[in-house]
N, C-alpha and C. Protein backbone atom coordinates (compact mmCIF):
# COMPACT_ATOMS: atom_id res chain seq x y z
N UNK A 1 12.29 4.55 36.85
CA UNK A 1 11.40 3.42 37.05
C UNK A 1 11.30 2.64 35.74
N UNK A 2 12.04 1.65 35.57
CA UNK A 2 11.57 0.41 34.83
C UNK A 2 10.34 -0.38 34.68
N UNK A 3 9.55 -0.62 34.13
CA UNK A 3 8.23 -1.10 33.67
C UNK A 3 8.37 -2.49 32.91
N UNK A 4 8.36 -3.67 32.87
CA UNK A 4 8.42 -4.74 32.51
C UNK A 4 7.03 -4.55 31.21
N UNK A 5 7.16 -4.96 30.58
CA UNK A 5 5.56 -4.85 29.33
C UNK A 5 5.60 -5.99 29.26
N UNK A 6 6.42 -7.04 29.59
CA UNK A 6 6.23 -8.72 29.54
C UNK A 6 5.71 -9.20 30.40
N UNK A 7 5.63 -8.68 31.53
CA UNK A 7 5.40 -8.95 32.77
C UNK A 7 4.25 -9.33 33.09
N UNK A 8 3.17 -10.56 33.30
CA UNK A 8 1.42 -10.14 33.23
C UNK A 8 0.99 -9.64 34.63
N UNK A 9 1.10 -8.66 34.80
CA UNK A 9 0.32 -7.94 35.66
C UNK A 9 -0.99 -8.51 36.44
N UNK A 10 -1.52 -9.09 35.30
CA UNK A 10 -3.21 -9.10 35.97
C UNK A 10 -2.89 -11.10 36.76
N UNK A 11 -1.79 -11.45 36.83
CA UNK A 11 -1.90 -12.81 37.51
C UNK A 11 -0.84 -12.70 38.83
N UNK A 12 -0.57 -11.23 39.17
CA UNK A 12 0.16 -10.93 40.80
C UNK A 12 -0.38 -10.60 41.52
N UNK A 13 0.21 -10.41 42.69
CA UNK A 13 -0.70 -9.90 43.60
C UNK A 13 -0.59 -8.34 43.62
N UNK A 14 -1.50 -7.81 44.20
CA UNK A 14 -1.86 -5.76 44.35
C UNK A 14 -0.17 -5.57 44.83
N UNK A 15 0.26 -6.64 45.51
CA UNK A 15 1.18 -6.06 46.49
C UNK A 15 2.48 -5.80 45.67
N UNK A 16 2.88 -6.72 44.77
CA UNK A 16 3.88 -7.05 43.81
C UNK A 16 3.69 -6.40 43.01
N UNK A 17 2.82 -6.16 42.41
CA UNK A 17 2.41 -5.02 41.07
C UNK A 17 2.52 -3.59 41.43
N UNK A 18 2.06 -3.34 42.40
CA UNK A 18 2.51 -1.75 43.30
C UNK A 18 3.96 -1.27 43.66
N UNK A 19 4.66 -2.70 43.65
CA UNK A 19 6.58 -2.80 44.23
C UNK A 19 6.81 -2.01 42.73
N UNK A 20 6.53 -3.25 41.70
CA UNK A 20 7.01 -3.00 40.43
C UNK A 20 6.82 -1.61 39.90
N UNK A 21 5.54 -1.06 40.14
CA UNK A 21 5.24 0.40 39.21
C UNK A 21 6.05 1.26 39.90
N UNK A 22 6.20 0.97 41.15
CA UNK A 22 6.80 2.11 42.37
C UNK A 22 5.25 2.97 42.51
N UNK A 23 4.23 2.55 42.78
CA UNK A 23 2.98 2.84 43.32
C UNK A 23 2.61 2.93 44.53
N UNK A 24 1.77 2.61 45.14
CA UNK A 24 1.06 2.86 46.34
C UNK A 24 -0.16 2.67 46.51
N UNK A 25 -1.35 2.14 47.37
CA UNK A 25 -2.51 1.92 47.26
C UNK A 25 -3.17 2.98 47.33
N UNK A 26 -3.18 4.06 47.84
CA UNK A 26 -3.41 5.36 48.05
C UNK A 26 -2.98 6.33 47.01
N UNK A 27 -2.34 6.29 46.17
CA UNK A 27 -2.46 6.60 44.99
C UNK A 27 -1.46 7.40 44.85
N UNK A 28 -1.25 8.40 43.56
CA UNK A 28 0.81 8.74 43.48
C UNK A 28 -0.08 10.42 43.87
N UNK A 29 1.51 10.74 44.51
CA UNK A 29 1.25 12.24 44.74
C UNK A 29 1.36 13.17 43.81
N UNK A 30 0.77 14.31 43.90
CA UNK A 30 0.99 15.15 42.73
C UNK A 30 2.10 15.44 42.13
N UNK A 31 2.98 15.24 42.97
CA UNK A 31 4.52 15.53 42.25
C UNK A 31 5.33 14.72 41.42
N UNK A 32 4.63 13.55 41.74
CA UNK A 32 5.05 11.89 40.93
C UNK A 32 4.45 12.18 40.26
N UNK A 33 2.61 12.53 40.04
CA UNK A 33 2.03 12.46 38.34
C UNK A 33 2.76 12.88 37.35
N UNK A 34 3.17 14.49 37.84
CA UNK A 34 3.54 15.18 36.89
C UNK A 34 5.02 14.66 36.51
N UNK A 35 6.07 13.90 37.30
CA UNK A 35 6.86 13.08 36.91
C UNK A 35 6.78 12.04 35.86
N UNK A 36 5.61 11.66 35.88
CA UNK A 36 5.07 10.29 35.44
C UNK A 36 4.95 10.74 34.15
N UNK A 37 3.72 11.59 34.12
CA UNK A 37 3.54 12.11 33.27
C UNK A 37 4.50 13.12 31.70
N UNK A 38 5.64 13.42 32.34
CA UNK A 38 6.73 14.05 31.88
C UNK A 38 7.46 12.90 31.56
N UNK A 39 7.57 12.32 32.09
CA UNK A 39 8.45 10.62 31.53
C UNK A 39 7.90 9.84 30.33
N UNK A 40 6.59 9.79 30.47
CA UNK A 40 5.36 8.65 29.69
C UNK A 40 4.54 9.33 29.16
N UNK A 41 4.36 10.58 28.82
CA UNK A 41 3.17 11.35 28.32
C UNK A 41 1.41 10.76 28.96
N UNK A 42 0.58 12.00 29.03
CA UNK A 42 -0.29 12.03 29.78
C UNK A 42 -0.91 10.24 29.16
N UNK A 43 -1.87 9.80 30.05
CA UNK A 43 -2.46 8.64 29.54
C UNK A 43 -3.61 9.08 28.60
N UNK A 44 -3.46 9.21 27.01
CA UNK A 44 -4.75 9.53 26.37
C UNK A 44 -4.56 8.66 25.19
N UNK A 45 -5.87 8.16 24.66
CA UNK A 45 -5.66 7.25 23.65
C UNK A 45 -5.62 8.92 22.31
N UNK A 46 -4.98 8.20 21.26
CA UNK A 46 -5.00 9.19 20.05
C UNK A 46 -6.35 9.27 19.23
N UNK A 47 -7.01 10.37 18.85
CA UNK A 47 -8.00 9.92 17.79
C UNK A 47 -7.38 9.57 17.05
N UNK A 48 -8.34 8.73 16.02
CA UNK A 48 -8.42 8.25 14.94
C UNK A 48 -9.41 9.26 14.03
N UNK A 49 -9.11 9.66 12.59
CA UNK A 49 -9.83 10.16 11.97
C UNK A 49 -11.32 9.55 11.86
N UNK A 50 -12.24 10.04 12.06
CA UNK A 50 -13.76 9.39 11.79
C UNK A 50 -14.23 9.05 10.58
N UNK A 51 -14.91 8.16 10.74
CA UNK A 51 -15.75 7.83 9.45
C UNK A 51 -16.79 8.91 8.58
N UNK A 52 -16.93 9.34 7.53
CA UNK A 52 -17.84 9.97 7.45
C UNK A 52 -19.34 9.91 7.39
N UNK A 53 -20.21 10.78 8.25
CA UNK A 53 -21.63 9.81 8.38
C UNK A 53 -22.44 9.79 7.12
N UNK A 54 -22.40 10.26 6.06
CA UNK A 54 -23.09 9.25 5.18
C UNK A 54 -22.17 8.17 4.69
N UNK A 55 -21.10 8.14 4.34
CA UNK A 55 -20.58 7.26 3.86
C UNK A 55 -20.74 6.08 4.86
N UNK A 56 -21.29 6.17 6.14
CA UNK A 56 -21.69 5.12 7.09
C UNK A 56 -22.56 4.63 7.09
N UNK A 57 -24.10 5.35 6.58
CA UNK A 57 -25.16 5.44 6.10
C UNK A 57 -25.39 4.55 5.66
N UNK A 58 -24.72 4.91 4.15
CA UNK A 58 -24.47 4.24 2.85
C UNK A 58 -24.28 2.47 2.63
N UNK A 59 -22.85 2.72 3.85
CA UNK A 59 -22.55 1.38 4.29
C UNK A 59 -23.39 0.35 4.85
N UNK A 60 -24.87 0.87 5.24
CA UNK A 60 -25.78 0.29 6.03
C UNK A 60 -26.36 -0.59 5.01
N UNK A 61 -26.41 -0.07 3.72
CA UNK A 61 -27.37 -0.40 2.97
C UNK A 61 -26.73 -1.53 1.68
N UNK A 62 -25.35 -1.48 1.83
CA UNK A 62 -24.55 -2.44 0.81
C UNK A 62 -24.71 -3.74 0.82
N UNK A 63 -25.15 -4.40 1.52
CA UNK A 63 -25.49 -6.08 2.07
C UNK A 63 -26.70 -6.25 1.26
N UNK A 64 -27.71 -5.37 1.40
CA UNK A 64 -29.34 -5.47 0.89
C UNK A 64 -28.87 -5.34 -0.73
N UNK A 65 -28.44 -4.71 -1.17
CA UNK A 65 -28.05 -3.73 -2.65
C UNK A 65 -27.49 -5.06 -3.43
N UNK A 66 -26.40 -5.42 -2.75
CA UNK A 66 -25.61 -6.59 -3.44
C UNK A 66 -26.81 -7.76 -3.37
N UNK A 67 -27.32 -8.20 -2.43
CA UNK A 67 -28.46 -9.22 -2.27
C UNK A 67 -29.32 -8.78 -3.45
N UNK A 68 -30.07 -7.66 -3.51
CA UNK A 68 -30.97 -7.33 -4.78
C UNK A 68 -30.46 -7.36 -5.90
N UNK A 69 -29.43 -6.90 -6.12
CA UNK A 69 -28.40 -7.29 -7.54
C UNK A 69 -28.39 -8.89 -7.73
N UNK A 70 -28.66 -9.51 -6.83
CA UNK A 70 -28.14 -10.79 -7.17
C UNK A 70 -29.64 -11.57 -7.40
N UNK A 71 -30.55 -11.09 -6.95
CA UNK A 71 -31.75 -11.77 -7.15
C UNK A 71 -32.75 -11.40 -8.03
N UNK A 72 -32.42 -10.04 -8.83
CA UNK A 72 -33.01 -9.88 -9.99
C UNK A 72 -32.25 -9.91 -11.16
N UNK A 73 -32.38 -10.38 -12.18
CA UNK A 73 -31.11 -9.84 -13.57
C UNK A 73 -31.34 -9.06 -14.31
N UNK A 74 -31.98 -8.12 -13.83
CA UNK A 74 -32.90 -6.95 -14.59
C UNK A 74 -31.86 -5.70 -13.94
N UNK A 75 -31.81 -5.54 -12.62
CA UNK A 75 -31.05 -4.50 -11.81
C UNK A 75 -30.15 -4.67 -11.70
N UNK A 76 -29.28 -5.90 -11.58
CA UNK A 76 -28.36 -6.17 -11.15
C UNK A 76 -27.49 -5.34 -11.60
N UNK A 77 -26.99 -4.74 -12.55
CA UNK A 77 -25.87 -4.12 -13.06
C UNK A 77 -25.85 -2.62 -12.22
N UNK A 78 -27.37 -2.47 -11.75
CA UNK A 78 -27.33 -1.12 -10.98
C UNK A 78 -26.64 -1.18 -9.89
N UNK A 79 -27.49 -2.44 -9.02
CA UNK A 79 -26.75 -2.70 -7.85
C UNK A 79 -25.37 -2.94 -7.81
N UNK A 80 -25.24 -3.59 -8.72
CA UNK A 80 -23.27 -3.86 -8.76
C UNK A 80 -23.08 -2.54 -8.55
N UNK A 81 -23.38 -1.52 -9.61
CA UNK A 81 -22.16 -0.06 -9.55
C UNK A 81 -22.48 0.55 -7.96
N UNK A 82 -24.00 0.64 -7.59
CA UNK A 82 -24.09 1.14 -6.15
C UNK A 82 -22.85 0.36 -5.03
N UNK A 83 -23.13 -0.84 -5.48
CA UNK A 83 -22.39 -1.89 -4.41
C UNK A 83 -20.70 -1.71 -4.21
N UNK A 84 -20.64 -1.36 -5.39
CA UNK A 84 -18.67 -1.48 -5.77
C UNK A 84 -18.44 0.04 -5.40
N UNK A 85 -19.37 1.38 -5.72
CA UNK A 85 -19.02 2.85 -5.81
C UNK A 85 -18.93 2.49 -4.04
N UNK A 86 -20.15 1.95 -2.84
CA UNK A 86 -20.03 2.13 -1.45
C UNK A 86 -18.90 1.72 -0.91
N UNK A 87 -18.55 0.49 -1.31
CA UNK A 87 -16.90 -0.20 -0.73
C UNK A 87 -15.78 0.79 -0.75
């Protein structure tokens, strides 16, 4: 089974898009999944490594930090290093 990826799908009709996948409205039989599946690998998106939650935290607070750095000239040099160490 050939699969077009150029093809826009979402502007055919159910009927034409079902020809193309070699589908069915009723859905593929178990013996096709595991075909399908053995051809195309199961449908799962990949993780992505996560963010770490303070360093997300952290991130919450970099907008305010840089703003206060900038509106006192007394701190500012603090806030810079907080501001530049969160990025």
């Amino acid at each position: 089974m050939e699969i077009d990826q150029k093809h826009p799908y979402h502007s055919i009709s159910i009927e034409e898009t079902l020809e193309k996948v070699s589908g069915k409205k009723e859905g593929l039989s178990s013996g096709e999944v595991q075909k399908r599946q053995e051809q195309f690998g199961k449908n799962k998106i990949k993780k992505k490594g996560g963010t770490n939650p303070l360093l997300l935290f952290l991130k919450q607070f970099k907008d305010s930090l840089f703003a206060a750095g900038r509106g006192n000239g007394k701190n500012g040099s603090l806030c810079d290093y907080f501001y530049n160490s969160i990025i």
